[in-house]
Protein backbone atom coordinates (compact mmCIF):
# COMPACT_ATOMS: atom_id res chain seq x y z
CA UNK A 1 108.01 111.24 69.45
CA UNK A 2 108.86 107.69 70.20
CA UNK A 3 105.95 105.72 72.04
CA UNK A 4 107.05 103.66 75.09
CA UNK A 5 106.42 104.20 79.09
CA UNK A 6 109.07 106.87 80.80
CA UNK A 7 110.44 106.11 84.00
CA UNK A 8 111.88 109.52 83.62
CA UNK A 9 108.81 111.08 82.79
CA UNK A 10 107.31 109.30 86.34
CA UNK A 11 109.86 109.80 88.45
CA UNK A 12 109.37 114.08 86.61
CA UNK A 13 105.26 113.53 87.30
CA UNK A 14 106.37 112.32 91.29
CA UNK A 15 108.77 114.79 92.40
CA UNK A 16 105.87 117.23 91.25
CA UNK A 17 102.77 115.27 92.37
CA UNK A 18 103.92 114.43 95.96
CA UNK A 19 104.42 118.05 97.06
CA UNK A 20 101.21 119.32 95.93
CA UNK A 21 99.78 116.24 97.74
CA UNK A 22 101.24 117.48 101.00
CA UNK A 23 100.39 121.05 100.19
CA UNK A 24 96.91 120.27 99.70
CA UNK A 25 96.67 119.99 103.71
CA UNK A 26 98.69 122.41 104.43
CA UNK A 27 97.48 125.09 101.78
CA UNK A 28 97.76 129.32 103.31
CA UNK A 29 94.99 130.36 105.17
CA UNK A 30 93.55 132.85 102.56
CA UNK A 31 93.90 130.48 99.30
CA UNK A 32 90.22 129.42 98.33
CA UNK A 33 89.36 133.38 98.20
CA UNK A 34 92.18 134.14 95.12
CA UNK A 35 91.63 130.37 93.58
CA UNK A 36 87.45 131.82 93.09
CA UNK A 37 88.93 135.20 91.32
CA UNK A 38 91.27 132.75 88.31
CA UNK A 39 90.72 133.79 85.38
CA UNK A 40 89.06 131.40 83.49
CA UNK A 41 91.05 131.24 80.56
CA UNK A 42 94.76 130.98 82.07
CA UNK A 43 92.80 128.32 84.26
CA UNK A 44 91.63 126.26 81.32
CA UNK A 45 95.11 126.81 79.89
CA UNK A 46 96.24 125.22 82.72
CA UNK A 47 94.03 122.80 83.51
CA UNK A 48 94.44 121.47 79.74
CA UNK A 49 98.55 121.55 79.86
CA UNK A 50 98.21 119.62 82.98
CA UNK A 51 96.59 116.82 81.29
CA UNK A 52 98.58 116.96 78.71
CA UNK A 53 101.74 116.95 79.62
CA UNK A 54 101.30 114.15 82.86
CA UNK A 55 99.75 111.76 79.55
CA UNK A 56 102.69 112.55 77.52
CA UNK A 57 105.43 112.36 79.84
CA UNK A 58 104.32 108.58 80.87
CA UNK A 59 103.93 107.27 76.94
CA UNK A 60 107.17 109.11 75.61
CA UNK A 61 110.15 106.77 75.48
CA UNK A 62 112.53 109.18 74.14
CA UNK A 63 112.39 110.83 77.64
CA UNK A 64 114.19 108.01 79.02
CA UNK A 65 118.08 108.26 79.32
CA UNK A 66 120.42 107.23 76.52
CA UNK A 67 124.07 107.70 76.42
CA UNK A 68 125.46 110.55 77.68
CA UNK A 69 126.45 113.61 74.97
CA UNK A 70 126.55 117.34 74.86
CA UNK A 71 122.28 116.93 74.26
CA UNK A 72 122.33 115.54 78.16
CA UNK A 73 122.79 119.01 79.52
CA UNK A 74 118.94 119.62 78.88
CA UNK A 75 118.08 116.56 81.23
CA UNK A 76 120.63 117.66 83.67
CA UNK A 77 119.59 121.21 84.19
CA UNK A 78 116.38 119.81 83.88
CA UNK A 79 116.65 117.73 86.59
CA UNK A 80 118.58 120.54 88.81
CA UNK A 81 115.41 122.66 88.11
CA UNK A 82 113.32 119.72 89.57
CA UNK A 83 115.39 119.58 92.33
CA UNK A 84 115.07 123.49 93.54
CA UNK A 85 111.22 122.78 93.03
CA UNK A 86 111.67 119.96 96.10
CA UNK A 87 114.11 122.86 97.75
CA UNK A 88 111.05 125.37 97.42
CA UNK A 89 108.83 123.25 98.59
CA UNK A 90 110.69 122.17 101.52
CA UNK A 91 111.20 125.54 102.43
CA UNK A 92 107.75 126.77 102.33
CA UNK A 93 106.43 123.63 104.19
CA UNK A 94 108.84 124.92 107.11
CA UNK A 95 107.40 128.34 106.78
CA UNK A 96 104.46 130.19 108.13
CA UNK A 97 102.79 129.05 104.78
CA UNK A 98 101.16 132.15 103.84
CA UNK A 99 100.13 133.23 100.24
CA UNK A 100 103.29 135.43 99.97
CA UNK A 101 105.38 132.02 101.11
CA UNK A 102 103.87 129.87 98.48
CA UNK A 103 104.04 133.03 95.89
CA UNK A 104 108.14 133.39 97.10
CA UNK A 105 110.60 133.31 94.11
CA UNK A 106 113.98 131.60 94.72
CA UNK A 107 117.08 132.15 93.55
CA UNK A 108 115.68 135.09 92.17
CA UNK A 109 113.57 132.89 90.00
CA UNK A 110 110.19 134.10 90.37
CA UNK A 111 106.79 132.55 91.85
CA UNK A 112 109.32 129.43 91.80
CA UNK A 113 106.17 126.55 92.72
CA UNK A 114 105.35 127.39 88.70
CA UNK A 115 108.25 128.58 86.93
CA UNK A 116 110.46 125.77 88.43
CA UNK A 117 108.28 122.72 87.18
CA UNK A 118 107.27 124.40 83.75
CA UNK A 119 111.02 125.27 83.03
CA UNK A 120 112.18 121.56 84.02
CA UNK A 121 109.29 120.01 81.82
CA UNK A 122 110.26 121.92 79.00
CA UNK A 123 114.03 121.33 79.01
CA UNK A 124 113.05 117.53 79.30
CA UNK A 125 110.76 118.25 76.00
CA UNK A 126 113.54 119.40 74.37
CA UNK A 127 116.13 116.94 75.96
CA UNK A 128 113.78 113.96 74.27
CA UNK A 129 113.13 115.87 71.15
CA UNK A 130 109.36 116.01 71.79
CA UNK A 131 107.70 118.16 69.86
CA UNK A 132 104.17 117.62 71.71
CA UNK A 133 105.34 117.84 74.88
CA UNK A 134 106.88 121.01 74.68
CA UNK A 135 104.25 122.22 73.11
CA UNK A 136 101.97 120.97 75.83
CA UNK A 137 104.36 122.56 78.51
CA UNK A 138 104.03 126.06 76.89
CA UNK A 139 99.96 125.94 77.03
CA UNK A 140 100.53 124.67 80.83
CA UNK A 141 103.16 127.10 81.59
CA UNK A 142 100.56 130.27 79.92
CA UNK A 143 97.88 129.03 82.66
CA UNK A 144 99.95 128.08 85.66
CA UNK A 145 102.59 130.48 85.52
CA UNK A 146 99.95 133.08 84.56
CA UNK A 147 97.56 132.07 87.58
CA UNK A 148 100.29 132.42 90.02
CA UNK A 149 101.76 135.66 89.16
CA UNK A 150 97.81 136.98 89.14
CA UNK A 151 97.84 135.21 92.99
CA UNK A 152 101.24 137.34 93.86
CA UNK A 153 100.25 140.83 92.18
CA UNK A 154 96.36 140.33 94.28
CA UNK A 155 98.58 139.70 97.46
CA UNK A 156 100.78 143.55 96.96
């Protein structure tokens, strides 16, 4: 790991932040009642990766682009995978934002608000070689991804 501030990694920690900023007024009607039932592990899991990874995404220079080679691929599926996230997110915003909107998969990717972000983190851990990181996005990905599949089997 190669200590230096990431624009990448900020621009990464925006295109997730702003959404959930805007979905935290315009959350489904029903959400605080399956939020109290987390389980309290996947939610420290989560809570922890979350931390984590936003810390190590802003000090890890080696997340920042270098010239392009084969090893670019990771950022650039990456960064498609980022992209669907804003797609998902646009698309539940202009829906009836219920809990089985926000629990929707796309592109047959399931619960996409959690797979799409942990999927994209982790390709950009491996893109910059960052051991800790990716690490950090597996412990996040247990809790989050974990926590919304619980949220979408409660709503069947």
């Amino acid at each position: 790991m190669q200590f230096g501030f990431s624009y990448v990694g900020l621009v990464y920690l925006l295109m997730l932040m702003i959404p959930n900023i805007i979905w935290s007024k315009n959350q489904p009607e029903d959400y605080e009642r399956y939020a109290a039932n987390e389980n309290r592990l996947l939610l420290a899991l989560e809570r922890t990766g979350e931390v984590l990874v936003s810390a190590l995404c802003l000090v890890s220079g080696d997340l920042n682009l270098r010239a392009f080679s084969p090893w670019s691929i990771w950022l650039i599926v990456s960064f498609a995978l980022m992209v669907l996230y804003e797609i998902y997110w646009i698309r539940y915003f202009r829906s009836e934002k219920t809990m089985q909107d926000m629990y929707s998969g796309i592109l047959g990717i399931p619960v996409a608000g959690a797979t799409l972000p942990v999927a994209a983190f982790l390709l950009l851990g491996i893109y910059g070689k960052n051991i800790p990181l990716t690490a950090a996005v597996i412990i996040l990905g247990i809790g989050h991804i974990g926590i919304h599949i619980q949220h979408k089997n409660e709503i069947k």
